[in-house]
PDB file of N, CA and C in Angstrom:
ATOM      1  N   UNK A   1     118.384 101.400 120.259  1.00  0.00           N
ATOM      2  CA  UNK A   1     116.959 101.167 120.313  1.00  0.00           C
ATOM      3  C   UNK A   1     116.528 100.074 119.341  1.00  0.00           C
ATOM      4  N   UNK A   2     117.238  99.616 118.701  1.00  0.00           N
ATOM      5  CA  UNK A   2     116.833  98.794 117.096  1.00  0.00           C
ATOM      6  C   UNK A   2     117.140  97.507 118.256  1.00  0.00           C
ATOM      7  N   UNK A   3     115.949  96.434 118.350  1.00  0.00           N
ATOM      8  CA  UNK A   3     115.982  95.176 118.826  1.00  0.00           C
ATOM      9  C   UNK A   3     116.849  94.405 117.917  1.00  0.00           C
ATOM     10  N   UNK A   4     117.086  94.716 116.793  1.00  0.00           N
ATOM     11  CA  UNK A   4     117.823  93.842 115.421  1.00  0.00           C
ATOM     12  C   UNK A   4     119.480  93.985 115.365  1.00  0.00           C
ATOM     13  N   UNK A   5     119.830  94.662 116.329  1.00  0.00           N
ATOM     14  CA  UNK A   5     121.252  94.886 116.317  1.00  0.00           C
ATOM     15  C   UNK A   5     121.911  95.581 115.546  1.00  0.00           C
ATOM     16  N   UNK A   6     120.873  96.274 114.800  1.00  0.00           N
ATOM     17  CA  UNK A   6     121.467  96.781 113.517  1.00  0.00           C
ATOM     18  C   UNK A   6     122.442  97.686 113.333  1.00  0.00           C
ATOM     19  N   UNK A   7     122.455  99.158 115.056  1.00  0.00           N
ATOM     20  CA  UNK A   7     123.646  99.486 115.091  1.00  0.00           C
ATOM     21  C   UNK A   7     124.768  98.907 115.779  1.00  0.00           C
ATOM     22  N   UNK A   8     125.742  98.572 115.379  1.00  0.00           N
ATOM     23  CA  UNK A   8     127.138  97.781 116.113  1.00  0.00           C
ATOM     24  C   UNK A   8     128.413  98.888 115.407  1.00  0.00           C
ATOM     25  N   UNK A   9     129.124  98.420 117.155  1.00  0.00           N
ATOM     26  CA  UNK A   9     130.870  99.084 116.434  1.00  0.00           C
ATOM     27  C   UNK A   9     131.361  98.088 115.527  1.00  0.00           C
ATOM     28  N   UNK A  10     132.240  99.296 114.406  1.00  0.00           N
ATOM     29  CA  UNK A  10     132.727  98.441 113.556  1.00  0.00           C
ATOM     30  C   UNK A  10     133.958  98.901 114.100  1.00  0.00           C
ATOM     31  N   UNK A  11     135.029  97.759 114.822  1.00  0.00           N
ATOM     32  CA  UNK A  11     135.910  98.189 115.623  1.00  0.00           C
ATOM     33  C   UNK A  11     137.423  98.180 113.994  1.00  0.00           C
ATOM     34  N   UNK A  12     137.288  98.031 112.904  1.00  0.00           N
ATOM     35  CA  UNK A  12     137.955  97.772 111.716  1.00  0.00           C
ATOM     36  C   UNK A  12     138.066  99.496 111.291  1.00  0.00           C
ATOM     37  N   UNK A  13     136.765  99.909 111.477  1.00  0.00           N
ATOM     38  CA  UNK A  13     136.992 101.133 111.015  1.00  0.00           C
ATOM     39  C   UNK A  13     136.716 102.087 111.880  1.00  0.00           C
ATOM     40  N   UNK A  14     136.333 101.679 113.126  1.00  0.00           N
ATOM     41  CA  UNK A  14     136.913 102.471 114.258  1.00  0.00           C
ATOM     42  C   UNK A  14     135.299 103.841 114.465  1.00  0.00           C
ATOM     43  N   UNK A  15     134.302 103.366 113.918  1.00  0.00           N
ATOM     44  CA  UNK A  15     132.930 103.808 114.486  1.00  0.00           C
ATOM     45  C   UNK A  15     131.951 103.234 114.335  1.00  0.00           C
ATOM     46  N   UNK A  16     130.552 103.492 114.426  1.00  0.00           N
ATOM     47  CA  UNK A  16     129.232 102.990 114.602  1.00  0.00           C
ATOM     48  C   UNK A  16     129.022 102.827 113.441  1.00  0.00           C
ATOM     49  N   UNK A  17     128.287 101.017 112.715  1.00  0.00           N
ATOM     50  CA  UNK A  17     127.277 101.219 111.800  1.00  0.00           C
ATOM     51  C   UNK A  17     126.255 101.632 112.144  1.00  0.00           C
ATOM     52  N   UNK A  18     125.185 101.932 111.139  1.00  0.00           N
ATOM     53  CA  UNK A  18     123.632 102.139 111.286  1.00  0.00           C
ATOM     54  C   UNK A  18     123.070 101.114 110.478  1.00  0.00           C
ATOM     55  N   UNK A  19     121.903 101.130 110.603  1.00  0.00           N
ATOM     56  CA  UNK A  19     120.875 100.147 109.929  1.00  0.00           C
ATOM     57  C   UNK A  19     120.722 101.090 108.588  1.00  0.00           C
ATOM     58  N   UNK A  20     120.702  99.591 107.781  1.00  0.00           N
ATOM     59  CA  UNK A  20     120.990 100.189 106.028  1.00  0.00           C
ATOM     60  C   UNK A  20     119.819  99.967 105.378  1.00  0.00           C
ATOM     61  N   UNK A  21     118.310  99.642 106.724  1.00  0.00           N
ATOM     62  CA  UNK A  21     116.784  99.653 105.780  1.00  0.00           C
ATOM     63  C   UNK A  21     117.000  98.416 105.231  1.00  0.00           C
ATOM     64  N   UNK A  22     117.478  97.684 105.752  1.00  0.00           N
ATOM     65  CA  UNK A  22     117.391  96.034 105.340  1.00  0.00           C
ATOM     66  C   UNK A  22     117.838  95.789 103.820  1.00  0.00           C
ATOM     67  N   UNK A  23     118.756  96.666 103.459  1.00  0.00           N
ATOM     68  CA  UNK A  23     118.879  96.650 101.777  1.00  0.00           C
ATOM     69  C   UNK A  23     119.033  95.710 101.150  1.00  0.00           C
ATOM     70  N   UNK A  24     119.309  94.593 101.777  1.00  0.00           N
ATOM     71  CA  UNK A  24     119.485  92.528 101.132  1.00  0.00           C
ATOM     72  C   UNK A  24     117.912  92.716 100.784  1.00  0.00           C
ATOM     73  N   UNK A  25     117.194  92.627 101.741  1.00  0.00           N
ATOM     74  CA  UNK A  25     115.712  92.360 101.938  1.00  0.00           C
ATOM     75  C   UNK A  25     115.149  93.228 101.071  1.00  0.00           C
ATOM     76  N   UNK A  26     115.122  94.641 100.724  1.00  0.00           N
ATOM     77  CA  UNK A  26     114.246  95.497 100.023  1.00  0.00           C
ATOM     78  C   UNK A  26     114.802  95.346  98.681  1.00  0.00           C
ATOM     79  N   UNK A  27     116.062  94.961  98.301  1.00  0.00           N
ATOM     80  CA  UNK A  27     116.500  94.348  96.906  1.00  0.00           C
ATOM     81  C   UNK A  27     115.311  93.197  96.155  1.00  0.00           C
ATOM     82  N   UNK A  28     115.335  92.444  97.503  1.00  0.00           N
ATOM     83  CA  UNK A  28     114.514  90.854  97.207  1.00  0.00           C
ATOM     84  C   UNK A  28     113.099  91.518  97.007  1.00  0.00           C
ATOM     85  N   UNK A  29     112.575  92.179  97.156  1.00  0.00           N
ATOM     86  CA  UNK A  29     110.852  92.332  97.499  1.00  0.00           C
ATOM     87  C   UNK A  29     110.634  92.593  98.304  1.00  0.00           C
ATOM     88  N   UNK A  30     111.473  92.074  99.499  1.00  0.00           N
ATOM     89  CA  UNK A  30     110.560  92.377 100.804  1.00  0.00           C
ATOM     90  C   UNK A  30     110.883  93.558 101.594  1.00  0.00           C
ATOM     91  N   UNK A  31     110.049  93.766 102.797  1.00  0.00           N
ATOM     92  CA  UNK A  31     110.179  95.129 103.259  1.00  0.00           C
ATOM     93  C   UNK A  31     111.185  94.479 104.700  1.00  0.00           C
ATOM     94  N   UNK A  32     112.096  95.764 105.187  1.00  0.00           N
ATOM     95  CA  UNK A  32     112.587  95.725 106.040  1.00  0.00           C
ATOM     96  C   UNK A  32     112.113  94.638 107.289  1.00  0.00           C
ATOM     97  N   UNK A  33     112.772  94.056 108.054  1.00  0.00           N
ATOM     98  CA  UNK A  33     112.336  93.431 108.998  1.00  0.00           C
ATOM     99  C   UNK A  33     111.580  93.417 109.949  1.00  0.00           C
ATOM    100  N   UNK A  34     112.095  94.878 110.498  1.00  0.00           N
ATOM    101  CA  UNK A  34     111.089  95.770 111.667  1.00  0.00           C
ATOM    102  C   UNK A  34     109.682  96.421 111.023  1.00  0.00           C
ATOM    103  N   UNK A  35     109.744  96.467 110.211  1.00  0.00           N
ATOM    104  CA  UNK A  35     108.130  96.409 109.612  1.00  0.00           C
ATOM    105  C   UNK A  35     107.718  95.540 109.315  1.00  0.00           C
ATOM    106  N   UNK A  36     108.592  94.414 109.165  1.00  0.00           N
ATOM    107  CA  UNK A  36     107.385  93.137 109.119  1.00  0.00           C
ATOM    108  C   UNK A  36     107.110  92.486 110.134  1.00  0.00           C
ATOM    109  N   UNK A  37     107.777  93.008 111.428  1.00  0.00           N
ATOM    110  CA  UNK A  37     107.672  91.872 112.894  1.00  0.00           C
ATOM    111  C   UNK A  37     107.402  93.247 113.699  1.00  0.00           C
ATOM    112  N   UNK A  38     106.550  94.737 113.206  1.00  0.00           N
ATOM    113  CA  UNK A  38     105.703  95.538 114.119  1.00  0.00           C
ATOM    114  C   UNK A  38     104.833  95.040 115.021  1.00  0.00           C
ATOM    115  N   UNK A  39     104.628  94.366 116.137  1.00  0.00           N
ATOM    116  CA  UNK A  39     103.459  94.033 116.597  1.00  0.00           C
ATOM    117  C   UNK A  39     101.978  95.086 115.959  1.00  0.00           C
ATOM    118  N   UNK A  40     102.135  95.973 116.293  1.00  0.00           N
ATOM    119  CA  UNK A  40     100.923  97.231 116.382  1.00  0.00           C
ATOM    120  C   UNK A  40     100.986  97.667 114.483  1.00  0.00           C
ATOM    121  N   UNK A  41     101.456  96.778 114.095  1.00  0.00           N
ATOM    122  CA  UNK A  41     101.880  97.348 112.549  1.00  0.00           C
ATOM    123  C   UNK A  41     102.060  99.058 112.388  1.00  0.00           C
ATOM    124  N   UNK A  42     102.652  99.697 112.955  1.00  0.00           N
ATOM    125  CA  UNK A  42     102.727 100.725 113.279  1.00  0.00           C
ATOM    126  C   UNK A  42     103.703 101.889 112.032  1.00  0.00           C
ATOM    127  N   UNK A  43     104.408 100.652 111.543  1.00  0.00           N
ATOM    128  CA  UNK A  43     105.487 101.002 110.483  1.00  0.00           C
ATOM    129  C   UNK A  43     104.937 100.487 109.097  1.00  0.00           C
ATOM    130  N   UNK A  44     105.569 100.845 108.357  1.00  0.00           N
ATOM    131  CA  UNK A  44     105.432 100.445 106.875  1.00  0.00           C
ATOM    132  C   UNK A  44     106.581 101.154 106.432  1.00  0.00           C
ATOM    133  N   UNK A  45     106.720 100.955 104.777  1.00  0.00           N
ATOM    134  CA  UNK A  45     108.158 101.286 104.084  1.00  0.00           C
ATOM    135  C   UNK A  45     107.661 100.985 102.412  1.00  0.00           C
ATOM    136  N   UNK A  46     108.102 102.073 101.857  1.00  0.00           N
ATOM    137  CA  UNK A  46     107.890 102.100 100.489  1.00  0.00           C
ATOM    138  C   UNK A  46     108.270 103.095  99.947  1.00  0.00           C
ATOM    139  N   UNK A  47     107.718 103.215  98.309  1.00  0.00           N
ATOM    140  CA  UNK A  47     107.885 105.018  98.041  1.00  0.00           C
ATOM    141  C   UNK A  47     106.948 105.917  98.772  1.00  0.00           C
ATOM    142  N   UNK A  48     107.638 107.142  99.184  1.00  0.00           N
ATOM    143  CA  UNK A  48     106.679 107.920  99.646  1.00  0.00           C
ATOM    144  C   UNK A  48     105.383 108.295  99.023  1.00  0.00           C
ATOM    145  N   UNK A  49     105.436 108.233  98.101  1.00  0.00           N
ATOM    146  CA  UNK A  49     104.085 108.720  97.076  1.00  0.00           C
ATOM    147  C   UNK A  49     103.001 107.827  97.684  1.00  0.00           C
ATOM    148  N   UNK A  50     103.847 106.558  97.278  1.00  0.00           N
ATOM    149  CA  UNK A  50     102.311 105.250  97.679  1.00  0.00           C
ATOM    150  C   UNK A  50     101.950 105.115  98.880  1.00  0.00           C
ATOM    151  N   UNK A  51     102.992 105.434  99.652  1.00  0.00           N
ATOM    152  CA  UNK A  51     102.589 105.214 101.180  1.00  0.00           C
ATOM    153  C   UNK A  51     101.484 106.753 101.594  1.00  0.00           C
ATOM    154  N   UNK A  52     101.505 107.766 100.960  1.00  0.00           N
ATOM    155  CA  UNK A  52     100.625 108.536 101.078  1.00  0.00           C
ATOM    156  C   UNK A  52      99.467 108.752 100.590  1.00  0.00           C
ATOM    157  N   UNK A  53      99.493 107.759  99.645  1.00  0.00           N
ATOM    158  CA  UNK A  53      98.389 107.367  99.186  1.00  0.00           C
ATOM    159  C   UNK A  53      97.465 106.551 100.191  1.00  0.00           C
ATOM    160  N   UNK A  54      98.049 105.619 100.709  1.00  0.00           N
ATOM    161  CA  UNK A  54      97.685 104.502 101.581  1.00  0.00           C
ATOM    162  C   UNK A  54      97.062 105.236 102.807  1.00  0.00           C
ATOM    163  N   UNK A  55      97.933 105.979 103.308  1.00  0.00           N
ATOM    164  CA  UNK A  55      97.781 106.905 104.144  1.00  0.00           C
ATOM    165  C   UNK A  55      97.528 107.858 104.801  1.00  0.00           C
ATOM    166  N   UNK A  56      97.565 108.827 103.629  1.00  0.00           N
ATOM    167  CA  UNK A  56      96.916 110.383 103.845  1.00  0.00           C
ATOM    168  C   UNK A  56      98.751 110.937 104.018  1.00  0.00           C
ATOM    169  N   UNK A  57      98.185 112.629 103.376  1.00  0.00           N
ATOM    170  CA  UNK A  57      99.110 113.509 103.406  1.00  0.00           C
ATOM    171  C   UNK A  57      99.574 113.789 104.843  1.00  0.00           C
ATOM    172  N   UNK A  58      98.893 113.780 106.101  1.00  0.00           N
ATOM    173  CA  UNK A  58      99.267 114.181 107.588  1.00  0.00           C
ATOM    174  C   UNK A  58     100.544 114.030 107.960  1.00  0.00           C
ATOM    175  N   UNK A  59     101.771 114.837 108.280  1.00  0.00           N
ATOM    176  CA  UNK A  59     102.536 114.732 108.228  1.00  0.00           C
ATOM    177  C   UNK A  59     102.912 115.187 109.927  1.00  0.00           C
ATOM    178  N   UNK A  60     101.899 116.268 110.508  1.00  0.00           N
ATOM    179  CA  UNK A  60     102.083 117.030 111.626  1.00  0.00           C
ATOM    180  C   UNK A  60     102.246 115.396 112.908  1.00  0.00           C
ATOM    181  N   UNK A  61     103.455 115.856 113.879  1.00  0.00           N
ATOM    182  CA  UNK A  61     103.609 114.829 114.985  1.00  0.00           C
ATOM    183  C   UNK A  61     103.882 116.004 116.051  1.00  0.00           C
ATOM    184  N   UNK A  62     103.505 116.543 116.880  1.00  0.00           N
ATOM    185  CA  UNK A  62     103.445 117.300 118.099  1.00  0.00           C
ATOM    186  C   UNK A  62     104.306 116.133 118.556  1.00  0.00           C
ATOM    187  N   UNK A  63     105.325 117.251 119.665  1.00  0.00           N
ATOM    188  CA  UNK A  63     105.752 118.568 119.504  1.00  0.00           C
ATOM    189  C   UNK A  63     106.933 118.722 118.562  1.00  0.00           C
ATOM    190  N   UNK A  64     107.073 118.053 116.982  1.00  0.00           N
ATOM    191  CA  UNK A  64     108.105 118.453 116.369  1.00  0.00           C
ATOM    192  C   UNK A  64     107.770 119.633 115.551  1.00  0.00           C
ATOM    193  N   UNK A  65     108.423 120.090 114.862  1.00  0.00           N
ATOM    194  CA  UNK A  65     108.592 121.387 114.221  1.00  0.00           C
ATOM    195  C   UNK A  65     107.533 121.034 112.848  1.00  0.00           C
ATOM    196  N   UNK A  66     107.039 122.519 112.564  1.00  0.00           N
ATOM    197  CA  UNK A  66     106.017 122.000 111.914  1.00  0.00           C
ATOM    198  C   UNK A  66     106.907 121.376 110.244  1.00  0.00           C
ATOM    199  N   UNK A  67     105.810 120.610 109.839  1.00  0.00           N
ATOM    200  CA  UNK A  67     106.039 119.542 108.419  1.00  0.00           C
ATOM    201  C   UNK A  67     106.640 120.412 107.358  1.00  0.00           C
ATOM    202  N   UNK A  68     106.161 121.706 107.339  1.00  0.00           N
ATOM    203  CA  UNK A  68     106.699 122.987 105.929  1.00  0.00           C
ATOM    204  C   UNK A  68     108.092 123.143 105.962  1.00  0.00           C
ATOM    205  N   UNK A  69     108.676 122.734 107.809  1.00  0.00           N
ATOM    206  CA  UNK A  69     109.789 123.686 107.512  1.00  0.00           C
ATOM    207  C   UNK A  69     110.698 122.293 107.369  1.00  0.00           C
ATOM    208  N   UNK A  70     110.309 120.873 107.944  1.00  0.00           N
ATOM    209  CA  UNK A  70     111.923 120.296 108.100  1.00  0.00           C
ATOM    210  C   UNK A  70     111.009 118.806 106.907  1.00  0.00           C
ATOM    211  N   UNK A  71     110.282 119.119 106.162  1.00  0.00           N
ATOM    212  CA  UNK A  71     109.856 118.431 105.126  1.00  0.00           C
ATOM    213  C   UNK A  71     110.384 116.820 105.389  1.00  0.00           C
ATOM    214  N   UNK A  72     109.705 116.157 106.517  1.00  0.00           N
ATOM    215  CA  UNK A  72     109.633 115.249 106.879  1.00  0.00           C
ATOM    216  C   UNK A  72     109.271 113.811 105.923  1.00  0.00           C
ATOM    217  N   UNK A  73     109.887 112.915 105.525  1.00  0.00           N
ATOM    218  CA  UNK A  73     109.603 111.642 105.247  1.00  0.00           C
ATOM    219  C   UNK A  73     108.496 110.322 105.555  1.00  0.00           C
ATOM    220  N   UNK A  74     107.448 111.339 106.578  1.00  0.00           N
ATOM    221  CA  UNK A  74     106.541 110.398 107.155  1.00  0.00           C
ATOM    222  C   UNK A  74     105.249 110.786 107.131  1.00  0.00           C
ATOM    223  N   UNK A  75     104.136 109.454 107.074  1.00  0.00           N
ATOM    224  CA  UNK A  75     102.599 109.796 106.870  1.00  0.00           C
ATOM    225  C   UNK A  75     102.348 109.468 108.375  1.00  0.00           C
TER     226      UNK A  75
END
């Protein structure tokens, strides 16, 4: 699903990378790629604290399980 290619076989070690959150890029300052080329700016990336700040505590996304039990990473 990642337009960025980010997962590929690593045929050396014989399974799938994943996307590593742009870690070159979030070293430098900047935020991941796919949050900076969101059309709908839909994404963002930071510490969680600030981004809930920004954001609000709302954590609930119907129909996943509610926010108490699988203490989700997202505003």
């Amino acid at each position: 699903a990642c337009p960025y290619g980010a997962p590929q076989y690593n045929a050396a070690k014989g399974h799938m990378t994943k996307c590593d959150g742009c870690h070159d890029r979030v070293a430098d300052g900047k935020k991941p790629i796919c949050v900076e080329s969101c059309p709908l700016r839909a994404l963002d990336f930071g510490p969680i604290d600030e981004l809930r700040k920004k954001h609000g505590e709302l954590a609930a996304v119907a129909p996943l399980p509610r926010a108490h039990f699988t203490k989700p990473n997202i505003v």
